[in-house]
Protein backbone atom coordinates (compact mmCIF):
# COMPACT_ATOMS: atom_id res chain seq x y z
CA UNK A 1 0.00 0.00 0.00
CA UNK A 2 2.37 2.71 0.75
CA UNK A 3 4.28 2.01 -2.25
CA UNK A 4 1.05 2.38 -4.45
CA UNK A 5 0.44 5.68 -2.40
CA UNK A 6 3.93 6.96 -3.20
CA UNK A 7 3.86 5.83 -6.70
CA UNK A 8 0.63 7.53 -7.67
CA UNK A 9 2.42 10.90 -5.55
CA UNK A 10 5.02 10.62 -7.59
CA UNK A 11 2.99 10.26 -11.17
CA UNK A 12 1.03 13.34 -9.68
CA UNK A 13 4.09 15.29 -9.09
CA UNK A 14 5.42 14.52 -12.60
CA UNK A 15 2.43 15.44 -14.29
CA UNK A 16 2.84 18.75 -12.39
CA UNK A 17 6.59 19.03 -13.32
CA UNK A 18 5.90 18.54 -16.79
CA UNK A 19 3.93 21.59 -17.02
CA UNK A 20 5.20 24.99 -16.98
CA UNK A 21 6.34 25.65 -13.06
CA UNK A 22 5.11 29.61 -13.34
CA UNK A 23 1.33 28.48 -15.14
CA UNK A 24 1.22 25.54 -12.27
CA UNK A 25 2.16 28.37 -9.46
CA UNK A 26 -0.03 31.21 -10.92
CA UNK A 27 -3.07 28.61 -11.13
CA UNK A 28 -2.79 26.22 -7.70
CA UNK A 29 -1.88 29.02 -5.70
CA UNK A 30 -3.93 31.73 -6.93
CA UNK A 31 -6.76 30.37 -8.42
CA UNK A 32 -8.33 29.29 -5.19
CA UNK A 33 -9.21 33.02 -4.41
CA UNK A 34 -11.79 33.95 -7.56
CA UNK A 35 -13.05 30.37 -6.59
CA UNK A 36 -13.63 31.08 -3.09
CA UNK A 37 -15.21 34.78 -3.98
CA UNK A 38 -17.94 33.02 -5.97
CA UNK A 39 -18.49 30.72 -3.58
CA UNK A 40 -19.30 33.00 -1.18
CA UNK A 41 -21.18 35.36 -3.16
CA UNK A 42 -23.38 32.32 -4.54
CA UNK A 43 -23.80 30.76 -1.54
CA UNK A 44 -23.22 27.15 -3.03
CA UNK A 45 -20.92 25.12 -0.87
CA UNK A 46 -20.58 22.31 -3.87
CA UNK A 47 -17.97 24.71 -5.66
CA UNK A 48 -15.60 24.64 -2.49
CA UNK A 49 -14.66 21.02 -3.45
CA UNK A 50 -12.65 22.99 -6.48
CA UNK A 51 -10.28 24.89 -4.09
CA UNK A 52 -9.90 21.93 -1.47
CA UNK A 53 -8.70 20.01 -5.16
CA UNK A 54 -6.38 22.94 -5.86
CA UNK A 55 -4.76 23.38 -2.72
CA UNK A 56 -4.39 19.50 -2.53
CA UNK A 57 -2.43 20.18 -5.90
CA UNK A 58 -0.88 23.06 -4.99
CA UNK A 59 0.83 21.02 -1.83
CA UNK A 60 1.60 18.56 -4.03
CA UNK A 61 3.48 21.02 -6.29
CA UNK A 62 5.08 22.40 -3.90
CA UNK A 63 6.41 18.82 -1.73
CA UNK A 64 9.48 17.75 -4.17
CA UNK A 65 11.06 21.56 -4.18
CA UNK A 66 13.54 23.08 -1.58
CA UNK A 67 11.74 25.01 0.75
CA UNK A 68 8.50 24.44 -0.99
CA UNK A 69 6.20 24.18 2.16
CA UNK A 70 7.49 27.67 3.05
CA UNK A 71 6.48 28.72 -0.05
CA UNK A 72 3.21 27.33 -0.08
CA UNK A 73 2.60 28.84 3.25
CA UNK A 74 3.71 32.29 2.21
CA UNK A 75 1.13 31.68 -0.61
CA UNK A 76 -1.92 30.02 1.95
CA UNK A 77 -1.64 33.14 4.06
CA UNK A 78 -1.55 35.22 0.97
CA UNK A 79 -5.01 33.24 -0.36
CA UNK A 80 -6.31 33.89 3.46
CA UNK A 81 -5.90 37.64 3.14
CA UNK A 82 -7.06 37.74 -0.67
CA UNK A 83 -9.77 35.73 0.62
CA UNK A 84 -11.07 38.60 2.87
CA UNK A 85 -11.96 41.25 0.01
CA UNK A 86 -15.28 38.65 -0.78
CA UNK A 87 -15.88 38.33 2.55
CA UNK A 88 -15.84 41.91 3.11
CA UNK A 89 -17.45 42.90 0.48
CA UNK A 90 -20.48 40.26 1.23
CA UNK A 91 -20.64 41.80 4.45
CA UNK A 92 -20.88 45.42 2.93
CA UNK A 93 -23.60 43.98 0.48
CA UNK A 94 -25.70 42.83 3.15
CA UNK A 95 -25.24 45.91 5.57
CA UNK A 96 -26.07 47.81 2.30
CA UNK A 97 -29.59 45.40 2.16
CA UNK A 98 -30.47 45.67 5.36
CA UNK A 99 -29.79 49.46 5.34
CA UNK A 100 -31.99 49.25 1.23
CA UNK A 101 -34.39 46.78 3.65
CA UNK A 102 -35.03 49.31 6.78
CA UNK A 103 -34.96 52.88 4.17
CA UNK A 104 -37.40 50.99 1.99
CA UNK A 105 -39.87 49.60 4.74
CA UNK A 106 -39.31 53.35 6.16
CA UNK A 107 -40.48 54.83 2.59
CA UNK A 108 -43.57 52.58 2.39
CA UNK A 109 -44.51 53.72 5.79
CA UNK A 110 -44.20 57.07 4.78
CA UNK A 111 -46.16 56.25 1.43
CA UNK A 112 -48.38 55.16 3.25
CA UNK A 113 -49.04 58.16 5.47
CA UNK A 114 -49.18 60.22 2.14
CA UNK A 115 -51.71 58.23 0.88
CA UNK A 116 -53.75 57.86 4.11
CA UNK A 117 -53.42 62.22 4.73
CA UNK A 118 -53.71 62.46 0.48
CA UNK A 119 -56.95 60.78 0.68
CA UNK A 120 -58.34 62.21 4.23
CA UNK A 121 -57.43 66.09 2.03
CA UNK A 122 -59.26 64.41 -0.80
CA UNK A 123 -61.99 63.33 1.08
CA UNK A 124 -62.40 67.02 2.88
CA UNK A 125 -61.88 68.85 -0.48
CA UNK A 126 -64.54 67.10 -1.63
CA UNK A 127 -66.85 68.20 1.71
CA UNK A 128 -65.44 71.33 1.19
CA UNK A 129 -66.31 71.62 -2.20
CA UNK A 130 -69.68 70.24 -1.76
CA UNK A 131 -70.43 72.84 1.00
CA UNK A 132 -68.93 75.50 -1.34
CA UNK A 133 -71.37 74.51 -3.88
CA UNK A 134 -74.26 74.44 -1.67
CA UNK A 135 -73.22 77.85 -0.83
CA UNK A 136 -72.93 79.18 -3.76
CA UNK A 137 -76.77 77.82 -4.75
CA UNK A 138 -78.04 79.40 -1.77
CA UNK A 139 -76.06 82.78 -2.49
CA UNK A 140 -78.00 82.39 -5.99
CA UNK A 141 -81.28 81.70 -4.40
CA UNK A 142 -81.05 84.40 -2.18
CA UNK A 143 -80.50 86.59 -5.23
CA UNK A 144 -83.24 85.90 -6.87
CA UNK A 145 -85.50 86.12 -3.80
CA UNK A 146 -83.77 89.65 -3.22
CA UNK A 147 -84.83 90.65 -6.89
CA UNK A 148 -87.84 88.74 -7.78
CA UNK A 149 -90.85 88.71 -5.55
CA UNK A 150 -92.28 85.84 -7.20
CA UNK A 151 -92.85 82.89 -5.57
CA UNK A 152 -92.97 80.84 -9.01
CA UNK A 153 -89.01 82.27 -9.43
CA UNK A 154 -88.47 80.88 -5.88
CA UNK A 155 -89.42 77.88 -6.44
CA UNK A 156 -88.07 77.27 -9.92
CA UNK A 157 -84.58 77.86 -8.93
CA UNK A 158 -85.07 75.77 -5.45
CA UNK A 159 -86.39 73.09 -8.00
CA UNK A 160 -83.18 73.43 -10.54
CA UNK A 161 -80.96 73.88 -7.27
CA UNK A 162 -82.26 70.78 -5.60
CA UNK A 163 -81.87 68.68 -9.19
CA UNK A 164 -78.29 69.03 -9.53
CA UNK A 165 -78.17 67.94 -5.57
CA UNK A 166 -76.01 64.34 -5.23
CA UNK A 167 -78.49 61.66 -4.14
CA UNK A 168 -81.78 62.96 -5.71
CA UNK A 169 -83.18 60.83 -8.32
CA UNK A 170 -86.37 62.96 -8.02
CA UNK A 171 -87.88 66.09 -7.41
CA UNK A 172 -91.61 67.77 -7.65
CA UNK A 173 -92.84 71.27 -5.50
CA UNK A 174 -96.41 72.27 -5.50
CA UNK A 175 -97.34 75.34 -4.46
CA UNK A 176 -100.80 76.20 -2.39
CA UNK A 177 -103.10 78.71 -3.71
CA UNK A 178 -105.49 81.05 -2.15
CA UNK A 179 -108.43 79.36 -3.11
CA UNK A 180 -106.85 75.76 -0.52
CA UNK A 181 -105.74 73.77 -3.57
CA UNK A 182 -102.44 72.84 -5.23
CA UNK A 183 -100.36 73.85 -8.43
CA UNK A 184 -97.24 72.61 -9.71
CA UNK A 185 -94.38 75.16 -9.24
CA UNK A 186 -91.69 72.63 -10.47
CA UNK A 187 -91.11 69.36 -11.61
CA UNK A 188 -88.45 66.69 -13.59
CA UNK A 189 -91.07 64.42 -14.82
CA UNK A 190 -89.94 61.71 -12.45
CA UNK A 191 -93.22 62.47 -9.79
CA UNK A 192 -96.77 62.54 -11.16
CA UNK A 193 -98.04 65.82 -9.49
CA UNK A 194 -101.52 65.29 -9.88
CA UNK A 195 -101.42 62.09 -8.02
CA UNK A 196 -99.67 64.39 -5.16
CA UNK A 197 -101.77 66.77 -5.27
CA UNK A 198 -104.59 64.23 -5.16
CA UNK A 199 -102.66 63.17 -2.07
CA UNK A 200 -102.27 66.37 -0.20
CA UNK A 201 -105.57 67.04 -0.70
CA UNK A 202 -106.82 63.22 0.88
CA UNK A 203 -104.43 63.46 3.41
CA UNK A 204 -104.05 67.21 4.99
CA UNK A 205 -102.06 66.25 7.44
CA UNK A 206 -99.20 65.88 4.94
CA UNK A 207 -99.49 70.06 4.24
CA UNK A 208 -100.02 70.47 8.47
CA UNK A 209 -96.30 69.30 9.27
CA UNK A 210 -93.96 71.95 10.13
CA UNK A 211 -90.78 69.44 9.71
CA UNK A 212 -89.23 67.52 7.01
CA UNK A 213 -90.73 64.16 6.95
CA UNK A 214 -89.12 60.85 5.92
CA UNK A 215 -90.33 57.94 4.45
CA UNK A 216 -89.07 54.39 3.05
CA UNK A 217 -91.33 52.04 1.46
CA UNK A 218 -91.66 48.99 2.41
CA UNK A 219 -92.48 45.94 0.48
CA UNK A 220 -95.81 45.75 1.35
CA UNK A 221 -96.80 49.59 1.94
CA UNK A 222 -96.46 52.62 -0.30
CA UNK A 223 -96.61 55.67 1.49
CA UNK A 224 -96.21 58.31 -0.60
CA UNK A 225 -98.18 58.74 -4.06
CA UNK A 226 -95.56 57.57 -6.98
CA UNK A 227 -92.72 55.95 -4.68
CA UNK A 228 -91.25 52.98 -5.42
CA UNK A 229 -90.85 49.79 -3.21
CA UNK A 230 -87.72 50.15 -1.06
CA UNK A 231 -87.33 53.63 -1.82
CA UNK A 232 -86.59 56.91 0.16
CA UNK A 233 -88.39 59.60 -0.18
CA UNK A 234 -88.28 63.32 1.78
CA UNK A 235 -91.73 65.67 2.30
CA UNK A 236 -90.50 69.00 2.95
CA UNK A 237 -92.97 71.51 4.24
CA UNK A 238 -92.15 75.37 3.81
CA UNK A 239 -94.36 76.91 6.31
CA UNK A 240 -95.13 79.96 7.89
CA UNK A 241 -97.08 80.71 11.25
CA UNK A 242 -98.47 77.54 11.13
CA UNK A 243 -99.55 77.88 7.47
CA UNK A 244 -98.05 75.74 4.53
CA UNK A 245 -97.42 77.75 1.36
CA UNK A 246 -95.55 75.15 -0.58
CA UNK A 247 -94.69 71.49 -0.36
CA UNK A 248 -91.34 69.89 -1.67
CA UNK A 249 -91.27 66.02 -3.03
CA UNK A 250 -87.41 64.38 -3.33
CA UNK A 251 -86.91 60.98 -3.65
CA UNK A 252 -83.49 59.96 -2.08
CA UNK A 253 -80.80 57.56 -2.69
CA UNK A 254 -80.96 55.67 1.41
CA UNK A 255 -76.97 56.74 1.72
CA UNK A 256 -77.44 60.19 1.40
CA UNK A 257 -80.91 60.58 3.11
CA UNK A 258 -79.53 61.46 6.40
CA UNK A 259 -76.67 63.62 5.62
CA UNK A 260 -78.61 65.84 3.43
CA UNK A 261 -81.48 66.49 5.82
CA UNK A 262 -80.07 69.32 7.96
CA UNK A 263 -78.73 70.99 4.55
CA UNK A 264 -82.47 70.85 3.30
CA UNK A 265 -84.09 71.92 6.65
CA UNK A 266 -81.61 75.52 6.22
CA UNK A 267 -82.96 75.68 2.79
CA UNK A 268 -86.75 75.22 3.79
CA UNK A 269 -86.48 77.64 6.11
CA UNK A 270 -84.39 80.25 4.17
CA UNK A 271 -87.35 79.60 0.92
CA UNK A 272 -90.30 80.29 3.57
CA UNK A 273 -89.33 83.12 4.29
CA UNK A 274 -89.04 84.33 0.84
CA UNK A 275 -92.42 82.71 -0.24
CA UNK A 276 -93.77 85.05 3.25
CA UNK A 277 -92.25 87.70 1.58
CA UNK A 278 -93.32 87.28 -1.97
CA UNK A 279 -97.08 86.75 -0.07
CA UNK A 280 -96.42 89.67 1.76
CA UNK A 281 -95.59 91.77 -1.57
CA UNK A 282 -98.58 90.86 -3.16
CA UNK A 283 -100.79 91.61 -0.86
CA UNK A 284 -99.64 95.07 -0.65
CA UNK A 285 -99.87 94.80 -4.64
CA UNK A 286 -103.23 94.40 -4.03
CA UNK A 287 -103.84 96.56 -1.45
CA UNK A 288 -102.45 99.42 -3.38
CA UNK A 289 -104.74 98.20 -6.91
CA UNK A 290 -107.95 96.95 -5.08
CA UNK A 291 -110.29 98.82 -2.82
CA UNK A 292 -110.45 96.45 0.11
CA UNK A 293 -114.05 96.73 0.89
CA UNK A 294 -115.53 96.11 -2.57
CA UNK A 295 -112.80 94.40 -4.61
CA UNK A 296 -113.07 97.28 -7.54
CA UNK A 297 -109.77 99.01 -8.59
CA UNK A 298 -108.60 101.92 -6.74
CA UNK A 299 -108.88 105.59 -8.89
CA UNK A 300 -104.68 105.25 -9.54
CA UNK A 301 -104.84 101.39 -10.57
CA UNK A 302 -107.99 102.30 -12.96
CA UNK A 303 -106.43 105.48 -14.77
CA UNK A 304 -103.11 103.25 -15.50
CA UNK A 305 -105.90 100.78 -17.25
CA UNK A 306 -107.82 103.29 -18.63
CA UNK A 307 -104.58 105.19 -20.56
CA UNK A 308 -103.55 101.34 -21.67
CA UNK A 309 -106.97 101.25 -22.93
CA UNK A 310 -107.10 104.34 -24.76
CA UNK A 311 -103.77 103.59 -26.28
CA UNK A 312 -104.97 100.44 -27.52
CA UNK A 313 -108.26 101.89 -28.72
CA UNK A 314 -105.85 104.58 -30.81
CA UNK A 315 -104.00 102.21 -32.04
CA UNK A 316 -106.67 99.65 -33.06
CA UNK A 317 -108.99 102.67 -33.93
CA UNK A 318 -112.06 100.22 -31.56
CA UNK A 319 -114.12 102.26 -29.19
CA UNK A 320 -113.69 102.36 -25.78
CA UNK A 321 -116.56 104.07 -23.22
CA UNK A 322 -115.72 105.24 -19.54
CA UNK A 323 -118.55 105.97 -17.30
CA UNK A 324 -118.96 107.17 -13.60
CA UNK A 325 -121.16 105.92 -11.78
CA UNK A 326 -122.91 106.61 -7.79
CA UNK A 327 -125.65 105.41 -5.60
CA UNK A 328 -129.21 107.37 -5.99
CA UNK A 329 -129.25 109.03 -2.41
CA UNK A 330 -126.41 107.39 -1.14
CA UNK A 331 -125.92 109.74 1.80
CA UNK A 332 -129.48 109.65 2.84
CA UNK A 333 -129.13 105.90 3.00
CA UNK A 334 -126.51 106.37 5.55
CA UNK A 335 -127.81 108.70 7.39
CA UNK A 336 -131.09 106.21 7.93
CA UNK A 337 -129.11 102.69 8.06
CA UNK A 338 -125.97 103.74 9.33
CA UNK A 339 -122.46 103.40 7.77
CA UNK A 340 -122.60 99.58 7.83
CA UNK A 341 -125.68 99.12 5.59
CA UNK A 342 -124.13 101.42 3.25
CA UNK A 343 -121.11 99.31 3.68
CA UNK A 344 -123.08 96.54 2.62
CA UNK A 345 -125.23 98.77 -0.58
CA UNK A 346 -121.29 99.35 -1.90
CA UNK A 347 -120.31 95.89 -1.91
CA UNK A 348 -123.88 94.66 -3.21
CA UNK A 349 -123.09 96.95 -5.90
CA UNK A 350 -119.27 95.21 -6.78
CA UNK A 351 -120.87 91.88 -6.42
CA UNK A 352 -123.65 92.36 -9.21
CA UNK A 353 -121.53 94.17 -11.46
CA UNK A 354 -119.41 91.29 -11.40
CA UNK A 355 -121.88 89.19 -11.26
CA UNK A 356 -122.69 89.99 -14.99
CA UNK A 357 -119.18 88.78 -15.69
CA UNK A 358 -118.83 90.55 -19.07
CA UNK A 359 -114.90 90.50 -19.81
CA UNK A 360 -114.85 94.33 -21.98
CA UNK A 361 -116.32 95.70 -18.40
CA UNK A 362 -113.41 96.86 -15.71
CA UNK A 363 -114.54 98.27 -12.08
CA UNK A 364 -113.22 101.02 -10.26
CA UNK A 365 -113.91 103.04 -7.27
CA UNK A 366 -113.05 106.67 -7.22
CA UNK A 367 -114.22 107.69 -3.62
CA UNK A 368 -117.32 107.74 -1.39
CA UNK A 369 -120.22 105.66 -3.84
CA UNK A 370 -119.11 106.65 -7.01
CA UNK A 371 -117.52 103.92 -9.19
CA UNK A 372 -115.57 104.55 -12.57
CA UNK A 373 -116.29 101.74 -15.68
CA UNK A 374 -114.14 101.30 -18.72
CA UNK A 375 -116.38 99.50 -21.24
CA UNK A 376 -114.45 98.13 -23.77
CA UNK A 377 -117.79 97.49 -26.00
CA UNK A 378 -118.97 97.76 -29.75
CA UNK A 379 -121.32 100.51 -29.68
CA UNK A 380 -123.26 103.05 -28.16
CA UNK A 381 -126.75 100.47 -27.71
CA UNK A 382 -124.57 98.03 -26.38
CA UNK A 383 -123.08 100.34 -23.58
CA UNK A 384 -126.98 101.33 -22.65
CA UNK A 385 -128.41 97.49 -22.71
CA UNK A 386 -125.26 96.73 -20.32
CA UNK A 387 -126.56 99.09 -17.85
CA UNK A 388 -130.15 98.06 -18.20
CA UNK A 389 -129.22 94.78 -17.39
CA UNK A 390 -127.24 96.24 -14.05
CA UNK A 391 -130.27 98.38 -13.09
CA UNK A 392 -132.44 95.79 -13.54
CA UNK A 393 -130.32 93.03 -11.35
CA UNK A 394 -130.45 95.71 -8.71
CA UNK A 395 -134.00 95.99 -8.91
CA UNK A 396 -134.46 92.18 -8.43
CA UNK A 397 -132.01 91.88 -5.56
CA UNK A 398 -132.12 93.65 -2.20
CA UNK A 399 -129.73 94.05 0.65
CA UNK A 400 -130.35 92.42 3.87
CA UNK A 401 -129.36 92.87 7.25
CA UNK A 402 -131.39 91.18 10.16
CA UNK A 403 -134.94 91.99 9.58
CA UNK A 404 -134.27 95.39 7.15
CA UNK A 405 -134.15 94.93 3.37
CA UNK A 406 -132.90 97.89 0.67
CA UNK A 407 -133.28 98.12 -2.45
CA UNK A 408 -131.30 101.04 -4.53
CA UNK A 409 -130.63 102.20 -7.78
CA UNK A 410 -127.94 103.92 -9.76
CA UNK A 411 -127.37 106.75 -12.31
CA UNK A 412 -124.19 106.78 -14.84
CA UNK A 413 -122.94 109.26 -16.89
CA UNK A 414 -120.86 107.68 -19.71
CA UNK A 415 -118.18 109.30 -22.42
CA UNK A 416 -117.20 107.64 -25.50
CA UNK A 417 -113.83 107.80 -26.46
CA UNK A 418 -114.72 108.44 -30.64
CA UNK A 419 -113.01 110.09 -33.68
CA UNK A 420 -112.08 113.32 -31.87
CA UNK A 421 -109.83 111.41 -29.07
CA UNK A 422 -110.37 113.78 -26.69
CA UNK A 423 -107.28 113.47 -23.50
CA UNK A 424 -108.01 111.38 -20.54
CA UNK A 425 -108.97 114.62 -18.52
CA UNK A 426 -111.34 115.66 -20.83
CA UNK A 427 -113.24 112.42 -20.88
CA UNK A 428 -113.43 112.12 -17.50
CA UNK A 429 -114.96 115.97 -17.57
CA UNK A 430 -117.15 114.43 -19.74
CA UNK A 431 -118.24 111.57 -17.49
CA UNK A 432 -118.75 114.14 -14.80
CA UNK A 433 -121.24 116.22 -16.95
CA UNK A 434 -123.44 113.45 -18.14
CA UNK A 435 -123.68 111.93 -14.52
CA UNK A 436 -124.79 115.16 -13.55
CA UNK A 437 -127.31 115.26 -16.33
CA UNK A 438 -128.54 111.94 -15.20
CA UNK A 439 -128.55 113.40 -11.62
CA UNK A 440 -130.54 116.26 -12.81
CA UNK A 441 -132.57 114.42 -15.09
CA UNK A 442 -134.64 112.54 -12.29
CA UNK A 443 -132.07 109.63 -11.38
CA UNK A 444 -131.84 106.14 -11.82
CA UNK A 445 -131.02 106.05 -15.66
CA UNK A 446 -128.10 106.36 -17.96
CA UNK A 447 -127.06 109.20 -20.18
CA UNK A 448 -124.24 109.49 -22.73
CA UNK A 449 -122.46 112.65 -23.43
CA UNK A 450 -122.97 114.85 -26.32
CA UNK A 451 -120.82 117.54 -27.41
CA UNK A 452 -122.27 121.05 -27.47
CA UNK A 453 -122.68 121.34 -30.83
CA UNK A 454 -124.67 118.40 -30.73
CA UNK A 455 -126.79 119.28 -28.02
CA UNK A 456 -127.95 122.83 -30.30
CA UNK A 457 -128.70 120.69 -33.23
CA UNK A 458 -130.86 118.33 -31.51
CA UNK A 459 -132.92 121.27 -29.66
């Protein structure tokens, strides 16, 4: 055995010696070092059986020479050190991942933040923006209740406002009217408002609440007019002192029905007070056109119609009459019935000439019992069977009050307004003179003015 061992030594060694001694030194004692870097940056201990081979070879090189072992020492040590630059730079890689690892982790944390803070601003620039916009409706809604004192103009741009609102699929306002019913004021088509108003009026308890009132269907039960199983709907009453001057219809999507409420509740009350206002403004309107006790047109209101009707009659060249007209013995009256009966002779008087309902025929009252007519009629026989059909409904109908009954009549004194267009002041001059002709002329009956020159040819 040991003399197979030495032989195959000794066939190793002269394989070595036959090559180049400065290749064989260069690769046994430095090749173990690019080896061992690899292997260590790979991780793969099967490629350290490579320099375990070489450094076998390399001590097998070295054996037969003079101070060979030295030599291969010198080398070893010189492989250790040359061995460190891998190992240090594998530890500098992996301080350099672990420092990537912990900057990186740090990063997504702060990513993370952004997001979560980018979103939270995204989600309040939105509320912000939402609130702006609501703002900026209710800035416009205030305009137009600061210009317009129509309650239709009101309501049309709540409706148009309340459209464009996020989460209403629906939306329908009817307004009240004097007479106790309902009118649309605005609608998208997506309500049927005469099955509301069919609604309100079977169910005034609807038009009594004060506050907004929600609803969701149920499978089973529909409780609003036109709402669809499972959906949301909001009643919103605008009301004032108790009294409901317009009624609001929205249907709702169910995730927005309770955040929009209080937004709603600041817009119903800002609109009542606009609709009091607009109610407000026409009642002075009428105040200031209408007598209040008889309904007729005050003397202003009834001159403004009176010039629009002689402008039209100029214009169209059509005749146009005016005529004043009093109470036979109106002050006597009083002075035997009291105020209050004659009270009651002045608006018996409004009534029936109302009463005949003839649409060329416009009221006024100048003062005291005399009333001014404009009689937008054909002709001169027309004007007179007019008034015989007033003087006779007066004769037919009497004025009661407990046990007393009155009957009265009436003179007129009319003025046509013909081919010599006299001004407004001279036909009211005129007016005067034939009522007092009529006056004079044994009362009770109507007389039409003649010029002058007329008079002298008839005589």
């Amino acid at each position: 055995m040991p003399s197979t061992r030495r032989r195959t030594t000794d066939e190793t060694g002269c394989v070595l010696l036959s090559l180049n001694p400065e290749i064989v030194h260069v690769l046994l004692c430095w090749g173990t070092v690019p080896i061992l870097g690899g292997c260590i940056v790979f991780r793969n201990t099967r490629c350290f059986v490579l320099p375990v081979l070489l450094g076998g070879g390399a001590f097998f090189h070295a054996w037969p020479f003079p101070n060979g072992l030295w030599d291969l020492m010198f080398h070893w040590v010189m492989n250790g050190l040359a061995f460190l630059i891998p190992l240090l730079f594998d530890k500098a890689q992996k301080n350099l991942e672990r420092s990537f690892s912990r900057k990186q982790a740090h990063l997504q944390s702060q990513r993370e933040k952004i997001v979560t803070q980018h979103q939270g601003l995204y989600l309040e620039k939105s509320s912000v923006q939402e609130k702006l916009e609501r703002l900026q409706h209710r800035f416009a809604l205030v305009q137009v209740m600061a210009t317009k004192l129509e309650a239709g103009d009101i309501l049309q741009t709540l409706g148009h406002m309340w459209k464009k609102r996020p989460g209403v699929k629906g939306c329908l306002i009817l307004r009240r009217l004097t007479n106790g019913g309902w009118a649309t004021a605005f609608t998208d088509e997506i309500f049927n408002a005469q099955d509301w108003i069919r609604g309100l009026v079977a169910h005034p308890s609807w038009a009594r609440s004060r506050q907004i009132k929600r609803q969701t269907s149920t499978e089973n039960q529909l409780t609003f007019p036109g709402q669809l199983f499972g959906s949301s709907c909001l009643l919103i009453p605008f009301s004032w002192d108790k009294e409901t001057m317009a009624m609001g219809v929205l249907e709702m999507d169910s995730h927005c029905l309770e955040d929009s409420v209080e937004g709603f509740n600041i817009e119903r009350k800002l609109v009542s007070v606009g609709l009091r206002r607009a109610d407000l403004y026409d009642l002075m309107t009428e105040r200031s056109r209408f007598d209040s006790l008889t309904g007729a047109y005050l003397r202003r209101s009834l001159t403004e119609r009176l010039e629009d009707g002689l402008r039209k009659s100029h214009r169209y060249n059509t005749p146009l009459f005016f005529a004043l007209m009093d109470i036979d013995q109106f002050k006597g009256l009083n002075d035997r019935w009291g105020h209050l009966m004659g009270d009651k002779v002045l608006i018996h008087l409004a009534q029936t000439v109302k009463r005949l309902g003839h649409p060329g025929v416009t009221l006024g009252r100048f003062g005291g019992d005399e009333f001014a007519l404009i009689l937008e009629l054909e002709s001169v026989t027309d004007v007179l069977s007019w008034f015989d059909r007033l003087r006779q409904a007066l004769e037919e109908t009497a004025v009661r009050d407990r046990d007393m009954s009155i009957r009265f009549s009436v003179s007129a004194g009319v003025s046509p307004y013909l081919p010599e267009r006299p001004p407004i002041t001279e036909l009211l001059a005129q007016a005067d003179q034939a009522l007092y002709q009529a006056k004079r002329g044994g009362r009770n009956r109507v007389v039409i003015w003649k010029s002058p020159d007329v008079l002298a040819e008839e005589k």
